[in-house]
Structure formats: C-alpha cells, structure tokens
Protein backbone atom coordinates (compact mmCIF):
# COMPACT_ATOMS: atom_id res chain seq x y z
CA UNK A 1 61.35 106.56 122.72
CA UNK A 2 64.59 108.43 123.36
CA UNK A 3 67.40 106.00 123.64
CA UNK A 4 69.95 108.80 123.67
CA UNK A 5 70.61 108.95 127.37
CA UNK A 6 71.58 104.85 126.78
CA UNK A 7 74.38 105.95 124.65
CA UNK A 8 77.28 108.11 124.39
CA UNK A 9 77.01 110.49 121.30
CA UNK A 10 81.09 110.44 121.40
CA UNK A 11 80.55 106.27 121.20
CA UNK A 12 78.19 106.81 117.37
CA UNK A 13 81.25 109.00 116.26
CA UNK A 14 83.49 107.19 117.19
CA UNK A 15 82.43 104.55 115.02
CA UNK A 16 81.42 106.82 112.29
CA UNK A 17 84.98 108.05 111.85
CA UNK A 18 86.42 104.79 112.54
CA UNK A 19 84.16 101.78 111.23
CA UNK A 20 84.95 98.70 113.32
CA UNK A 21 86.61 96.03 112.70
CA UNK A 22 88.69 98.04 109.63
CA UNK A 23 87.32 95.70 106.51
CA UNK A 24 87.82 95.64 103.02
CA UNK A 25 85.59 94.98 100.76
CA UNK A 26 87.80 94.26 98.05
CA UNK A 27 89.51 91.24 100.03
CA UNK A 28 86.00 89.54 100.11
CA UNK A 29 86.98 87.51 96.84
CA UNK A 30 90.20 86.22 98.81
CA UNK A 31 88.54 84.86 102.22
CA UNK A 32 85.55 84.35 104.07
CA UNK A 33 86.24 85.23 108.12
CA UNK A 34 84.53 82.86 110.18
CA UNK A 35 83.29 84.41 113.57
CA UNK A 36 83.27 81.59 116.24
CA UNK A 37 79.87 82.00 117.85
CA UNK A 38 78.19 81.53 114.11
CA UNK A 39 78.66 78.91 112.65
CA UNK A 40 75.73 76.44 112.16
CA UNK A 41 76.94 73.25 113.75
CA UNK A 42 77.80 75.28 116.94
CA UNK A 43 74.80 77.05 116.88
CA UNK A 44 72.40 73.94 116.46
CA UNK A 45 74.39 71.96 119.10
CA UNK A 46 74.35 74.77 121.80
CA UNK A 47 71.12 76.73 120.90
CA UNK A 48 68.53 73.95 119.08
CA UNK A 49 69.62 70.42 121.00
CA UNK A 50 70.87 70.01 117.56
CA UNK A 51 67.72 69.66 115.68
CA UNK A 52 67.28 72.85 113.79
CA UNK A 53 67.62 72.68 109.86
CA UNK A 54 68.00 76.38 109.50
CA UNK A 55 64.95 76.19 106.99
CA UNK A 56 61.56 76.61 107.32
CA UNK A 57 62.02 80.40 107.78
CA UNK A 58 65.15 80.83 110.08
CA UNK A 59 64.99 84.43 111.17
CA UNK A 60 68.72 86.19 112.44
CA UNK A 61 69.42 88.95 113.97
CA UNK A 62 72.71 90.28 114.11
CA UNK A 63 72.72 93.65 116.70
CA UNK A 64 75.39 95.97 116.34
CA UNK A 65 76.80 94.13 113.69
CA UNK A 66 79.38 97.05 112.72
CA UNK A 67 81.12 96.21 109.74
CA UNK A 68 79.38 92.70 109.10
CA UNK A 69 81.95 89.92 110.21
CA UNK A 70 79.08 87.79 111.75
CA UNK A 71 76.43 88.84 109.18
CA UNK A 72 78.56 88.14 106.31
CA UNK A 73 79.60 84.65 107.84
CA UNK A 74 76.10 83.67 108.58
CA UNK A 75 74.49 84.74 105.21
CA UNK A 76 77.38 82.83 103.41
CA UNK A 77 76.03 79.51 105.17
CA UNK A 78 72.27 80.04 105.04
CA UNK A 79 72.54 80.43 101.01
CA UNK A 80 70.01 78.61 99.49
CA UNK A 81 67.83 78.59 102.34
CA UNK A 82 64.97 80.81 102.81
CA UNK A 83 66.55 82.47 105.78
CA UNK A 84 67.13 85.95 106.38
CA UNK A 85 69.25 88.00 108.55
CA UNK A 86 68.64 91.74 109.45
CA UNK A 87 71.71 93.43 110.21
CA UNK A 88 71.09 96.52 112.55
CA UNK A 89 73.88 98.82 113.59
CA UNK A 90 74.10 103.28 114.48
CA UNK A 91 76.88 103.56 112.35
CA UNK A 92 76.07 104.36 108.48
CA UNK A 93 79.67 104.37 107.99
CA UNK A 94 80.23 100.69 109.66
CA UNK A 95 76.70 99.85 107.41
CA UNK A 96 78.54 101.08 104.29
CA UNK A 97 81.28 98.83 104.41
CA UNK A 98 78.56 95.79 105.30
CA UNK A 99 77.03 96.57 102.64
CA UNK A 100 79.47 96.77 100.15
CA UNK A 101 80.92 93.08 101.16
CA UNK A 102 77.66 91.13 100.92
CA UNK A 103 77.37 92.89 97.34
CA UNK A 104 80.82 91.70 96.40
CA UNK A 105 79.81 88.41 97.34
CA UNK A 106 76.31 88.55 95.91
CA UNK A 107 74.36 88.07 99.16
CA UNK A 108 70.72 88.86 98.74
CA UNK A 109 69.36 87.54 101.94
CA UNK A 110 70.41 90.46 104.43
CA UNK A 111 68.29 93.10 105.61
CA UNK A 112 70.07 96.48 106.83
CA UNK A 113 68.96 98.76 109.04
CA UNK A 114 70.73 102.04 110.65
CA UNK A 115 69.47 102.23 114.19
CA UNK A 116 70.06 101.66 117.81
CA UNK A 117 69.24 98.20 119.31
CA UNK A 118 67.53 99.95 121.78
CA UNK A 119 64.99 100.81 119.12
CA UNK A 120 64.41 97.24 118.69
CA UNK A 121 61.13 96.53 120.37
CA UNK A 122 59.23 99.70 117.75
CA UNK A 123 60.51 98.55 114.79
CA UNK A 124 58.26 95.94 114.46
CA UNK A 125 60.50 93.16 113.47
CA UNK A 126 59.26 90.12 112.86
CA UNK A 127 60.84 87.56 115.92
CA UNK A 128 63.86 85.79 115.59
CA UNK A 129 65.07 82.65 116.24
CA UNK A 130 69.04 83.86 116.80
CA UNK A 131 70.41 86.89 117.55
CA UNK A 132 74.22 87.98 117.69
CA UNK A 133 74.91 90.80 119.71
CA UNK A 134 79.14 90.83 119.97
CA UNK A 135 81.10 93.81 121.86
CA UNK A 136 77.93 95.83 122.12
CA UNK A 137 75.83 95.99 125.64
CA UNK A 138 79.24 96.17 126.94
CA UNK A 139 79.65 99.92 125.37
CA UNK A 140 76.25 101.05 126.61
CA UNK A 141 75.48 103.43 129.30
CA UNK A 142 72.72 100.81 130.96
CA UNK A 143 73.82 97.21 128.84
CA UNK A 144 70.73 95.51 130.83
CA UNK A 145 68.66 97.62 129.03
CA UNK A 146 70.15 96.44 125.41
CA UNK A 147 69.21 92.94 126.53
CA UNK A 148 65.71 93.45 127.04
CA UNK A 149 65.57 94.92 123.78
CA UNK A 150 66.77 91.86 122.27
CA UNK A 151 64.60 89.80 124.42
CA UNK A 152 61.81 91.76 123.69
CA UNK A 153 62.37 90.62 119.85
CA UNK A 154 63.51 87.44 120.43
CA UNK A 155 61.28 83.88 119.42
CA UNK A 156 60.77 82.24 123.30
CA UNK A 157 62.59 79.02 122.35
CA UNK A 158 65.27 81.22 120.48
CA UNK A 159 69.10 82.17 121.41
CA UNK A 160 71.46 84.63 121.76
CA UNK A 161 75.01 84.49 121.15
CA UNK A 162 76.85 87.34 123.15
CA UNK A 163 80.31 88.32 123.59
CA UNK A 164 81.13 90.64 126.72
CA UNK A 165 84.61 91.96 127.93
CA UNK A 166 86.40 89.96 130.95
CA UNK A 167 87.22 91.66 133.69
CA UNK A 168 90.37 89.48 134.87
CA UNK A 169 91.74 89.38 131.77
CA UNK A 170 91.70 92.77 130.56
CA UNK A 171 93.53 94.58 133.53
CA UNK A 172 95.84 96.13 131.77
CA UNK A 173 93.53 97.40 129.45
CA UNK A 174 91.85 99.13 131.82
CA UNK A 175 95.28 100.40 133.13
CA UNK A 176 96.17 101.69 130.14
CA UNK A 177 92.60 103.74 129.46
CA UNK A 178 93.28 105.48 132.78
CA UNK A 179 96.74 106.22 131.82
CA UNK A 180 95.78 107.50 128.13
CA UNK A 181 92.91 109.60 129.44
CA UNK A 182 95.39 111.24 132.28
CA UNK A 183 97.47 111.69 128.96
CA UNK A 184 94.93 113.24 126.73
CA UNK A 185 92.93 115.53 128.81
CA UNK A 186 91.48 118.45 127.25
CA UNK A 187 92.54 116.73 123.94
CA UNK A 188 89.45 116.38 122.41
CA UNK A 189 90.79 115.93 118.44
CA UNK A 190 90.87 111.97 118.11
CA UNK A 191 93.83 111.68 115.72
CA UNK A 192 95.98 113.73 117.98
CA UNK A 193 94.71 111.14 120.53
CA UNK A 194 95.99 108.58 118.84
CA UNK A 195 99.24 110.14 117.78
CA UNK A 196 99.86 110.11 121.52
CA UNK A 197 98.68 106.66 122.42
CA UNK A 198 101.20 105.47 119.58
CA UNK A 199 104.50 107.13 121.32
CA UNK A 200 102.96 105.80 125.35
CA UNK A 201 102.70 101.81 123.43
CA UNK A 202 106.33 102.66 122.16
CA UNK A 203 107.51 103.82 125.23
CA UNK A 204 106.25 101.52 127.78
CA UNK A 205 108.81 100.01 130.08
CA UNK A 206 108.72 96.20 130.58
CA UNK A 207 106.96 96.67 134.30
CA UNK A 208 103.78 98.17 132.89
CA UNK A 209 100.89 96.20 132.96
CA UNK A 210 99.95 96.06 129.73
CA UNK A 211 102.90 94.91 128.06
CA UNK A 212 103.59 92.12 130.37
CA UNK A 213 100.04 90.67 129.11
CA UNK A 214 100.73 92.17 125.76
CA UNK A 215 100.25 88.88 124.19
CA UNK A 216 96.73 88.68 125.22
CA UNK A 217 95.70 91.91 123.03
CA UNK A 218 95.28 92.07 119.07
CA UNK A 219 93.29 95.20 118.51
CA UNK A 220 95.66 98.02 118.66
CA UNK A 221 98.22 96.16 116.29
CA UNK A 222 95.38 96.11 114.06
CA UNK A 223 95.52 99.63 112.55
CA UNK A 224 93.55 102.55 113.92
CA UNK A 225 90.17 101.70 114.39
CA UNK A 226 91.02 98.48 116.40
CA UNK A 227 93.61 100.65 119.10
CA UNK A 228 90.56 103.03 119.26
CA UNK A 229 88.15 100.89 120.27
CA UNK A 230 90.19 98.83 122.71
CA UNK A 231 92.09 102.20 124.41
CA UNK A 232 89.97 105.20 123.66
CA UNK A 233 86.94 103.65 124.02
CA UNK A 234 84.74 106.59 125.44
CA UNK A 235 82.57 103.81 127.40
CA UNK A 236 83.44 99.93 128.26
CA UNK A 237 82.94 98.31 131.15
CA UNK A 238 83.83 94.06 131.92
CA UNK A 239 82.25 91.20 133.57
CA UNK A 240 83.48 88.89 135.99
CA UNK A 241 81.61 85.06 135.57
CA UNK A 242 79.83 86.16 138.74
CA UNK A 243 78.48 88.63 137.66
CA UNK A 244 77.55 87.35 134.40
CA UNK A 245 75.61 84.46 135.81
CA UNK A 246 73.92 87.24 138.44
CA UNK A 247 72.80 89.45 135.68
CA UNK A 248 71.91 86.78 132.70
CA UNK A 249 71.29 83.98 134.76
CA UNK A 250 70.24 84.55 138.45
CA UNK A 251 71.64 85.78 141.86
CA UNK A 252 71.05 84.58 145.07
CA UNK A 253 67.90 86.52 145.44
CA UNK A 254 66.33 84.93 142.28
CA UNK A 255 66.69 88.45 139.85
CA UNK A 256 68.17 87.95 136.65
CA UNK A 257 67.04 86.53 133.99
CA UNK A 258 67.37 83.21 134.02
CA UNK A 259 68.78 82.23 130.71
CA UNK A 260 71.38 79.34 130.60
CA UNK A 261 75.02 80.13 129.88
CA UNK A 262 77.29 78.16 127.90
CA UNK A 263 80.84 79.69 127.52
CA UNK A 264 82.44 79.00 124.54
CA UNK A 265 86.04 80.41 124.29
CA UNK A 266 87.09 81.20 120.65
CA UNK A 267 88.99 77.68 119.83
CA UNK A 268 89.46 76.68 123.39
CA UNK A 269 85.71 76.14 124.37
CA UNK A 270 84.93 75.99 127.79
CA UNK A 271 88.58 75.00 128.17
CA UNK A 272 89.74 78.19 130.63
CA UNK A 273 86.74 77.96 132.64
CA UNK A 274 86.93 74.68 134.44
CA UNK A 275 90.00 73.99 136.77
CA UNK A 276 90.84 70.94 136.09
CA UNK A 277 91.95 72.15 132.29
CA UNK A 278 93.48 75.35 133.55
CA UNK A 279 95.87 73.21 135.64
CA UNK A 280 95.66 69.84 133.25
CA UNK A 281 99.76 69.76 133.51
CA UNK A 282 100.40 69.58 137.45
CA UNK A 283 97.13 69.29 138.94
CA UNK A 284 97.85 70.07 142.73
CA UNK A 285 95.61 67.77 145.09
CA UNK A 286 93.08 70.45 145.58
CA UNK A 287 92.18 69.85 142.28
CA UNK A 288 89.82 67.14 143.55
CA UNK A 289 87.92 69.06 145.23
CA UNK A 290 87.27 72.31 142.85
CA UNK A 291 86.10 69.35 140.45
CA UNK A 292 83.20 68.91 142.74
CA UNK A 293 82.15 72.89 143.45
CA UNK A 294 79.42 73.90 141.20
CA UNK A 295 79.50 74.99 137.62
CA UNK A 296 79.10 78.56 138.46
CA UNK A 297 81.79 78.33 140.83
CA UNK A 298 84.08 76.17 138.96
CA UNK A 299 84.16 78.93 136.29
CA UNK A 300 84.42 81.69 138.65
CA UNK A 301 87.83 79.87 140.03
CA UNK A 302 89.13 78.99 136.66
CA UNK A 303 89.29 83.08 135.24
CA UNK A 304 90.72 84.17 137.97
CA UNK A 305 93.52 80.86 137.55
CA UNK A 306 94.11 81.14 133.81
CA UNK A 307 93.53 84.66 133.33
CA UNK A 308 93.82 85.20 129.85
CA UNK A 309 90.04 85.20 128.99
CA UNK A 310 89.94 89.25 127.79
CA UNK A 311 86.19 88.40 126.13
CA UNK A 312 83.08 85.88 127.68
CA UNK A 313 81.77 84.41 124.43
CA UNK A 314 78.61 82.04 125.42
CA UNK A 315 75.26 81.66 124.03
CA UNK A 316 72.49 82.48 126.16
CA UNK A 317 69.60 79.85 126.09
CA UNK A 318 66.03 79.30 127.21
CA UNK A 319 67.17 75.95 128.90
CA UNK A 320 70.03 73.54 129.34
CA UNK A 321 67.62 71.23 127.19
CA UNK A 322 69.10 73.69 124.31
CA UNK A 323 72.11 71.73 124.47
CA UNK A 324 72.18 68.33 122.55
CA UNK A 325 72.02 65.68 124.80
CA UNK A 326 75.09 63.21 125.41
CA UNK A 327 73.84 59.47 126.25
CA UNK A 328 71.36 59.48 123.51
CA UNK A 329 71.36 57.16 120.87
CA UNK A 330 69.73 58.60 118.07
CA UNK A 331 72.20 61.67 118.11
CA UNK A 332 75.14 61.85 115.29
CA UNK A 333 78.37 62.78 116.83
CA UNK A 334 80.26 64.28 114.29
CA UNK A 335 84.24 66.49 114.34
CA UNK A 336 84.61 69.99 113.69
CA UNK A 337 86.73 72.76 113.43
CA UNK A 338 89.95 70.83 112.27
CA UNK A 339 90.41 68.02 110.02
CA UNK A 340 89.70 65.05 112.36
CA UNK A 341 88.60 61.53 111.42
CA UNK A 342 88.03 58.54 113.70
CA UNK A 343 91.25 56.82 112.76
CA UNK A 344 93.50 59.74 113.54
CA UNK A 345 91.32 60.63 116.98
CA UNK A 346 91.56 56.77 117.60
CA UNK A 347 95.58 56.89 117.41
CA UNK A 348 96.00 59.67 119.87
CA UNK A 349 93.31 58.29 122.18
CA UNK A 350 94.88 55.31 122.14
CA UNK A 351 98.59 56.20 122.64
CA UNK A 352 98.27 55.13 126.15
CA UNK A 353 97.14 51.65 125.64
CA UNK A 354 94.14 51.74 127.66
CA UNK A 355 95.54 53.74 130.50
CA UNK A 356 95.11 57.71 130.82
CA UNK A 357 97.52 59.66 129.01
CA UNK A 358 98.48 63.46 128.41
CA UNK A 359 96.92 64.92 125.44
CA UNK A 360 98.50 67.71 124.02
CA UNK A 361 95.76 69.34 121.90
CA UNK A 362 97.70 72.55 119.94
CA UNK A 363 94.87 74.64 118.67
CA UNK A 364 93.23 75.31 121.99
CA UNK A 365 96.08 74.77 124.16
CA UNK A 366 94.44 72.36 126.11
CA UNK A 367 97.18 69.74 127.81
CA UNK A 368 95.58 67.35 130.57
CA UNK A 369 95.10 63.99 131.60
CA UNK A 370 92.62 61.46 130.10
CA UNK A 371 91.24 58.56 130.45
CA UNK A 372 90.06 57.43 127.62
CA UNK A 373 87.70 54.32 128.87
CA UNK A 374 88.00 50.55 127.62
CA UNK A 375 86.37 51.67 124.13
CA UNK A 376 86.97 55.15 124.01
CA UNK A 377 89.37 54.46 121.05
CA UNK A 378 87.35 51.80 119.07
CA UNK A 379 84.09 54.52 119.35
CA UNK A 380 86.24 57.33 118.33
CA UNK A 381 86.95 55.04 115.03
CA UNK A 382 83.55 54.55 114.25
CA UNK A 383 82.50 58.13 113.90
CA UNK A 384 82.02 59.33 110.58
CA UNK A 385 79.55 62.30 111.55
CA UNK A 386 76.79 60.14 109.60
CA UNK A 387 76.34 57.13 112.27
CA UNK A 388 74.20 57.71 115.55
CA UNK A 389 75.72 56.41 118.94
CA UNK A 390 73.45 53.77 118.24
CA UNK A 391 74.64 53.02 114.89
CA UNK A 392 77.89 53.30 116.30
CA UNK A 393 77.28 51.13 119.47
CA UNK A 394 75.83 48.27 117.43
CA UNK A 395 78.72 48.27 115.25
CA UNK A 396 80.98 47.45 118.11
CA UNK A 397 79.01 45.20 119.46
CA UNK A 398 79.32 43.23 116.06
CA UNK A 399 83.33 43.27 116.19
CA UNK A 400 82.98 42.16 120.01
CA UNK A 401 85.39 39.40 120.79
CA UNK A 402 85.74 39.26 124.50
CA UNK A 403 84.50 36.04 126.22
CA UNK A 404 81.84 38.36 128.22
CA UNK A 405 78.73 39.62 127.31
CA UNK A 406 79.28 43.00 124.90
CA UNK A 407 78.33 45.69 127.34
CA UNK A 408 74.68 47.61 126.43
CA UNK A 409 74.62 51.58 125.64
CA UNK A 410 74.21 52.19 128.67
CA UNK A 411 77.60 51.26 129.27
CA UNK A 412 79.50 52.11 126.83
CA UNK A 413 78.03 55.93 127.04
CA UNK A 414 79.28 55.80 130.49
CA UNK A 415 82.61 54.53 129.21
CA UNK A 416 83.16 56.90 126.26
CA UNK A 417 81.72 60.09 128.65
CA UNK A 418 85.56 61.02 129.31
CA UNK A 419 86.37 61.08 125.76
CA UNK A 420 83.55 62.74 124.93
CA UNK A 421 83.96 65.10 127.80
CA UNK A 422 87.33 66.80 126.60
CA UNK A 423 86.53 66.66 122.85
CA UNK A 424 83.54 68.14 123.04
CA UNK A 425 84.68 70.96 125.64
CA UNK A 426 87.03 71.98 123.09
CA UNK A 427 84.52 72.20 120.33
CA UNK A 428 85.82 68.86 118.81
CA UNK A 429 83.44 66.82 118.87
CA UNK A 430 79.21 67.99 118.60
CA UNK A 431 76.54 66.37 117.94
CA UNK A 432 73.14 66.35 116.09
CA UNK A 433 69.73 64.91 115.68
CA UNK A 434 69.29 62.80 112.22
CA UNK A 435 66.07 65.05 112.02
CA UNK A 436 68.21 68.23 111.15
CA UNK A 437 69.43 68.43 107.74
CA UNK A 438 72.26 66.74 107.88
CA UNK A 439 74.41 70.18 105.65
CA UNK A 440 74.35 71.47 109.26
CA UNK A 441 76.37 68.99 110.36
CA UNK A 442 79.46 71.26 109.12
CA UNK A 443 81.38 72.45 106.13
C-alpha cells in the first residue's frame, strides 16, 4: 500500500532534521518526564473500569511516538512485567534519540519500528490493548484514515489515548502560520525560515494575536524543533469538541465511530470543559441551566468560554463501562497526582463547616463552589487508597453517633457524589477494583 499521498514528504523531513520534542539522552539519569495520558492509574481508571493489572501480556502501542516521551514513561512503569510496547514512528532521526534513552535507562521491553502508522494494518502486529497516538492524525493529509489504522490493530475491548490540536484555543497560532508563510514565500531553506520567524516573535506589537495569548504557547520558547513544529508546521489542522464527538464519536446522522470520549486536560482534567468550572468564581444565573444541556454540549460551551484548551487530550473507549464506576462498593478510591491524604483533603473539605465553600485548588486552577455533603469530610478521612467504599462506609458507620439510624451506602454515595465529583474531575481522586494489582494504584 502507498501511504505517501496521506503524508507530506516536507512533514518526514521536517522531523528528520528536527527530531521532536528536542531530548537528551544524557539527562535521562536526572529525570523521568511523565506524559499525562500514560500513566497506569489513569489509564486503568479511564480505559479498564479499573481492573487491569497490566500483566498477563499487556500489549502498547505508542504511534508516532517521535522522540519517546510516552514510550519511555510507559516502559519505566511496566518494568517487571511481561509487557511490551512497540514504538513506531517515520523519523529514524526521532527513533535514534528513543533509542538511545531507553538504553541509558536499561529498558529492554520496547520494540522499535521506523514506519508510517498508516502501515499499521500489514505489519502484522500482534493486537494491542493501548495505543498512544499524541500530535499525530492531526499532521496527516486524511487523519481519519490514521485512526482506522490504529483501529484496525487495536484489541476490541482496548483504548486509545489521543491528543489533537484545539481549534479555539490555538487562534493565534493559526494567525501566526499565515503570517510566517506570507513572510517566507519562496523561502524554501528551513533555517533561514526560522531566522525570520525569530525577528517577526521579537517584533510583534502588543495587538497581535499571538502575543496577547502568548501565555498559552510553550513550544517555540523551547528551542528550534519545538517553534518548528508549532509555526512552520507544513500540515496541522484543529478540532472543535463538535467535531471531535462527530468524527470519533457520532453525528447526528449516526457516522462516526462511536467510541466514548473522556477529555482529560493535562492537570486540569475535564476541568475547562464543563461550565460550571469555567465560571466556578461568579457563576451568572444561566449557569443553571448549561448544567442541564448535554455532555456534548456542555463541553462544546465550555471551549469556547475558557478558551485556553490549545490540545484535546481524551482517551477514546469502547464504552462508558470503560470508566470505573462511582457508587460501587467494592472499588478502592485512592489520590493521585499530588501528595494528598484523607486528613489534609478532610481539612479543606471541611473549612466550611458543613456548608459549601470555595475551593481554591492551585495545580489545575480550578476555583468553584462545593458542597461537600454531611460526610463528605469524614469519607475523605477514611481513604487510604487500600479501603473499598465499602470498607470505608462500614467504618463510619462504626464511629456513628447521631441518635438516627447511620444512613446505608446508598446514601452516603449519594452524599459524598459532590466531593467525589470535583476531585475526581481534576484527576484527584480515581478509583480501582481490588482485583487489579494493587502497584497500579499509583507511584
């Protein structure tokens, strides 16, 4: 099969001459980047109902995976497992640099391969049960056919974790590639190109578009290769949520195909994509009823509110039954990616003595109203990532010392929802089933 007409040839140079993201092997021994989407607990919670053990076989994928962020992140936490992770990208100079770091670190449990995804379905993979395909359909010339070619490979019950560039939130990106290629046409040498982008960033007046949103954009602060790929990009297009859920999910004519999304902003969650957190501060009275529109809809409001979401990271599941299930007992909630313990999460849920208060939360950004329930502050003490709700509900129970009967599960899931609600949008607070091995319950 000829896949060339899918891709740009200028798009495989351009990543040949400048590998992206610019690594280091040598600063492997110093720090191990952790890319969002990957990490185990996440990935079990969202993509397994939080059941998987990553044993028995687990089988990654990571497509595109330029100069191995994701694969060396996910090969660092499936050591000691018999998992293995095939990293697949067109760029042997990205694959070089890949390489290199999971020798420094003496990974043995990654498979590399130099080829387009596209090639995917012939190359007689075996199936896998996650794939991670970041910034990558989004550079090809048809992206819907890069996702059949992961589907094609893909176990039926398995996931995929996808990042795609937002529309809203990368105007002035887009501004500024029609501006640079007015600027360098008929320049075809790419250091000259970037000689020139260099004096427009230093020159820009305070009006243009991208520098008021300046603050939204990394890449071209990061040397070379990352204000290449973000402004000289030969081919990039964005999403709206709309027409995400039209083309993953389905439109109103039932095409699509019909995965479930779950948005997962990196350390907000699905914080900028529901109103209500978007305008958490001064919630106008409308507020009420956006709260009641549909997911889809919800979202589609809230990017076009906040907009600062420049990337849609979600995994894309067979099912909202990927999810693990809030209201059942047997699941483990557990904290994640902060230091967080019960007492500490008690104290701030707390702070307004049974009443709904403002919580400030600084890593995401998140500040909104709460209510944290009767209990949600005596539950939130009582997690220790090892008890189940259950556990956790019978515990309660046996420090109950109102004159009433201590309310059943049923009740105090309903109470605790709230709580659970926020922390868990924010990535907080996940859960698991005591059937997974319980090292996936994080680091």
């Amino acid at each position: 099969m000829d896949v060339s007409h899918h891709f740009l040839p200028e798009v495989k140079a351009q990543y040949e001459a400048q590998p992206y993201p610019a690594r280091d092997p040598a600063h492997e021994g110093r720090r191990l980047l952790q890319t969002w989407l990957d990490d185990l607990p996440m990935v079990n919670h969202y993509c397994f109902a939080g059941r998987q053990t990553f044993r028995d076989h687990f089988r990654v994928l990571v497509a595109g995976g330029g100069t191995g962020d994701a694969t060396i992140f996910l090969a660092e936490q499936l050591k000691g497992t018999d998992a293995r992770i095939v990293h697949l990208d067109i760029s042997q100079a990205s694959l070089t640099i890949a390489r290199e770091r999971a020798r420094v670190r003496g990974l043995d449990n990654i498979e590399w391969i130099g080829d387009s995804l596209l090639n995917l379905p012939r190359l007689a993979l075996e199936p896998f049960d996650y794939i991670n395909c970041c910034g990558v359909l989004h550079h090809l010339a048809d992206p819907n056919a890069g996702l059949e070619a992961l589907r094609a490979v893909l176990k039926p019950d398995g996931s995929i974790a996808l990042m795609l560039y937002a529309r809203a939130g990368r105007t002035g990106v887009y501004q500024m590639q029609e501006l640079l290629r007015m600027v360098n046409d008929g320049e075809s040498d790419l250091e000259r190109k970037i000689a020139n982008t260099r004096q427009i960033l230093d020159s820009l007046p305070a009006s243009n578009w991208f520098r008021r949103a300046e603050d939204l954009y990394h890449d071209h602060r990061q040397g070379d290769a990352g204000l290449v790929d973000l402004l000289l990009h030969p081919q990039d297009r964005a999403y709206s949520v709309d027409e995400l859920f039209d083309w993953l999910a389905r439109d109103a004519d039932g095409n699509g195909h019909g995965l479930h999304l779950q948005f997962t902003d990196v350390q907000r969650g699905r914080a900028p994509y529901l109103p209500h957190m978007v305008l958490g501060v001064k919630p106008p009275d409308i507020l009420r009823a956006l709260r009641q529109l549909p997911r889809r809809r919800q979202y589609a409001i809230a990017e076009l509110l906040g907009g600062s979401i420049t990337m849609h990271v979600l995994y894309a599941t067979p099912s909202p039954a990927s999810t693990a299930p809030y209201g059942h007992a047997e699941y483990i909630p557990f904290f994640f990616h902060e230091p967080l313990d019960g007492e500490t999460a008690a104290r701030v849920f707390g702070s307004g003595r049974g009443q709904p208060f403002l919580l400030h939360h600084q890593h995401s950004g998140v500040a909104l109203t709460v209510n944290p329930g009767r209990y949600g502050p005596q539950i939130l003490r009582l997690i220790d990532g090892r008890r189940s709700f259950g556990e956790i509900f019978e515990r309660f129970r046996r420090d109950w010392h109102g004159k009433a009967q201590a309310p059943d599960d049923s009740a105090l899931f309903a109470d605790f929802s709230e709580t659970y609600d926020t922390l868990n949008t924010i990535e907080r607070l996940l859960l698991r089933h005591p059937s997974a091995d319980p090292a996936s319950a994080g680091r």
